[in-house]
C-alpha atoms as a PDB file:
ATOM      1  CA  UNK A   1       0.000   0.000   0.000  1.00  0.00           C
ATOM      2  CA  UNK A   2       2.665   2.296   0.813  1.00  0.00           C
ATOM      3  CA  UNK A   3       4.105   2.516  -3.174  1.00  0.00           C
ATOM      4  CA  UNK A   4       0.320   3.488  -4.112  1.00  0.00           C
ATOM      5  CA  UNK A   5       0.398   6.309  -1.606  1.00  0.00           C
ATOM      6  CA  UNK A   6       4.381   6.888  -3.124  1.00  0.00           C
ATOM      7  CA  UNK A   7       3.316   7.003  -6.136  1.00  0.00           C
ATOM      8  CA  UNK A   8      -0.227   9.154  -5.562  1.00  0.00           C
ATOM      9  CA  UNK A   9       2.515  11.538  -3.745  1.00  0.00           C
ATOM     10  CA  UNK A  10       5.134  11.835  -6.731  1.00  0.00           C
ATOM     11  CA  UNK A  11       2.322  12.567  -8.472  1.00  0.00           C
ATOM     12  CA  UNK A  12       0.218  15.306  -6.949  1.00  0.00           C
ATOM     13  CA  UNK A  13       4.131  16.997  -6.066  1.00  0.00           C
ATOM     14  CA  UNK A  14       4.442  17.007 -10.298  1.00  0.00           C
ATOM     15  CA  UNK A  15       1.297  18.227 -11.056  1.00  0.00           C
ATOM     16  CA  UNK A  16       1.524  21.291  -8.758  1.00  0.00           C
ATOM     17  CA  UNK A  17       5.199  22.103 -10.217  1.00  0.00           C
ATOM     18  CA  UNK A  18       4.291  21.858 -13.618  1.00  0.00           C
ATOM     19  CA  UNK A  19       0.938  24.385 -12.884  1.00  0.00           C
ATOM     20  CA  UNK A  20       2.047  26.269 -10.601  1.00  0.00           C
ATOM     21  CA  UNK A  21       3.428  30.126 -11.467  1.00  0.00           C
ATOM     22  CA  UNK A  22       6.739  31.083 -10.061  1.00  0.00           C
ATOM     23  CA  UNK A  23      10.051  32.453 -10.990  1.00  0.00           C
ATOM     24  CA  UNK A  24      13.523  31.278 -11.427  1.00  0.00           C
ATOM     25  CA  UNK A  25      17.384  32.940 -12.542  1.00  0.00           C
ATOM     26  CA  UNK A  26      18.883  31.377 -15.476  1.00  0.00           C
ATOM     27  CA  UNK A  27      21.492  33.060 -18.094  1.00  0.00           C
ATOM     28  CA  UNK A  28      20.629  34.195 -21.909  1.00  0.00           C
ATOM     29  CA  UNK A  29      22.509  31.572 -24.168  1.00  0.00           C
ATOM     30  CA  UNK A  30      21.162  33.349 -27.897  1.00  0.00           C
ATOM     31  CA  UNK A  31      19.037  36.049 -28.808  1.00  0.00           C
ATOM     32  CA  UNK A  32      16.712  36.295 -31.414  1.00  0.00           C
ATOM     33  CA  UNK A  33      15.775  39.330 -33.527  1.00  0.00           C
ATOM     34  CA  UNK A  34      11.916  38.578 -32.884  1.00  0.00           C
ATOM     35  CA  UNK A  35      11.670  39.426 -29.469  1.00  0.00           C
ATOM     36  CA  UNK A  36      12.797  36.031 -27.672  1.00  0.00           C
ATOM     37  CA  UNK A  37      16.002  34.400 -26.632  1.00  0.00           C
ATOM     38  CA  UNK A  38      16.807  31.068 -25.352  1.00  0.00           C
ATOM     39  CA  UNK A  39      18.010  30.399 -21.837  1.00  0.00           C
ATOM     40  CA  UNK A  40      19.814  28.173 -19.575  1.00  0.00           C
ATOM     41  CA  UNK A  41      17.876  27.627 -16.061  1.00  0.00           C
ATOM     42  CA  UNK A  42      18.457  24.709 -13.456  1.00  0.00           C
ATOM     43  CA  UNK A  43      15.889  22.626 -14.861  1.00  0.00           C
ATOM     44  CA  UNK A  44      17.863  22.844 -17.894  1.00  0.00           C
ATOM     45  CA  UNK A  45      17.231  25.533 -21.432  1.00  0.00           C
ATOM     46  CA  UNK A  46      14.155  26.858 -22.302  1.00  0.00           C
ATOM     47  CA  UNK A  47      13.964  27.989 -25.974  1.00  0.00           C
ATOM     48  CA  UNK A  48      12.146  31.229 -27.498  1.00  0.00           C
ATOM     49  CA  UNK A  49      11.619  33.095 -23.953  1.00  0.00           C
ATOM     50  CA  UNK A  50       9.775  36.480 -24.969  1.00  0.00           C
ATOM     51  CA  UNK A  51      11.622  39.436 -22.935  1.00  0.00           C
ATOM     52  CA  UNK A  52      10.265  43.057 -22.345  1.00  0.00           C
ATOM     53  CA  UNK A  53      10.134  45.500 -24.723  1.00  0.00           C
ATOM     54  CA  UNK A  54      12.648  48.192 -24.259  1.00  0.00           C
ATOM     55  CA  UNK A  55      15.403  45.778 -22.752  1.00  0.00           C
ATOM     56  CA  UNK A  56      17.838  44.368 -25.007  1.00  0.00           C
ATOM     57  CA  UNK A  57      19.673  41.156 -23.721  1.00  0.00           C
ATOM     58  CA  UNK A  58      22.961  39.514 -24.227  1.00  0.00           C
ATOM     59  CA  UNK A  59      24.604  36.178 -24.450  1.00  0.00           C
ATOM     60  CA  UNK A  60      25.376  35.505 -20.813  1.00  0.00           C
ATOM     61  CA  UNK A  61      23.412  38.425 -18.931  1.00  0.00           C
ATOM     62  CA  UNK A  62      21.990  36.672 -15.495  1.00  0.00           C
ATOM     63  CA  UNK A  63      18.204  37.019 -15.748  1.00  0.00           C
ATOM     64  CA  UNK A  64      14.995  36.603 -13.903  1.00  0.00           C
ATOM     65  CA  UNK A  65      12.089  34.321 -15.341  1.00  0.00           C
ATOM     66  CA  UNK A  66       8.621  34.387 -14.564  1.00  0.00           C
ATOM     67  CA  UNK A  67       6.091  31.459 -15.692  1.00  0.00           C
ATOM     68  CA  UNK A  68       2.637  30.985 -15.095  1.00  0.00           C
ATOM     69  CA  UNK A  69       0.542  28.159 -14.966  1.00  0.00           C
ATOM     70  CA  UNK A  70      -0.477  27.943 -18.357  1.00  0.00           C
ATOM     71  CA  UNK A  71       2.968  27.140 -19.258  1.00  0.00           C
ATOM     72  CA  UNK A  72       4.134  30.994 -20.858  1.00  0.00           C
ATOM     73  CA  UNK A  73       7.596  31.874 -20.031  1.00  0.00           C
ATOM     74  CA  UNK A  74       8.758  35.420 -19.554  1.00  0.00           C
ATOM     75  CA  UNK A  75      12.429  37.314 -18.832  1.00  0.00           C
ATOM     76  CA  UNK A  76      11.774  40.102 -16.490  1.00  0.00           C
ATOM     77  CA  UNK A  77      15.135  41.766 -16.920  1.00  0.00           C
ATOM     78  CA  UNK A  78      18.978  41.331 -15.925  1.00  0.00           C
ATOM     79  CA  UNK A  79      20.154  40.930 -12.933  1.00  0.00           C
ATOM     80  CA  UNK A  80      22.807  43.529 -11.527  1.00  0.00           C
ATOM     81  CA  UNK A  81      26.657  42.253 -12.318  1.00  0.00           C
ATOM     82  CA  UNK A  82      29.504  43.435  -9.804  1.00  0.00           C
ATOM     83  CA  UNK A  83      31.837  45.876 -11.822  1.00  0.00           C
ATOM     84  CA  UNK A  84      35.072  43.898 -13.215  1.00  0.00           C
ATOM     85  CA  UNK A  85      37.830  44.188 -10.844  1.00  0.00           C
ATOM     86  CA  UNK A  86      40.679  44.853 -13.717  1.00  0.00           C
END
């Protein structure tokens, strides 16, 4: 009985990830002229991410990234960078 209830647990815990809105960091890996650009987060890349209009992203700026339940992915801006030391 207890692998039932395991397994009833594993997957109530996925459901609620998967529709639940949140927000995560991840870095900008390629930016597209069309108002996305793909990104590297720790659940691994996410491809076509639409970004904010008036905020132009680079290869390798630390970002924040909203989702919502319905699945839509969003980059909320950069994060701030110490200055170089050199």
């Amino acid at each position: 009985m207890t692998r039932l209830a395991d397994a009833i647990q594993r997957a109530a815990e996925t459901a609620v990830e998967q529709n639940a809105a949140g927000w995560m960091l991840a870095v900008v890996t390629a930016v597209h002229l069309d108002g996305t650009a793909d990104v590297d987060t720790g659940r691994g890349p996410v491809l076509a991410v639409r970004y904010l209009r008036g905020w132009n992203p680079a290869a390798g700026d630390h970002v924040m990234v909203a989702t919502n339940a319905a699945g839509n992915w969003l980059i909320v801006g950069a994060l701030a960078t110490e200055p170089d030391p050199a």
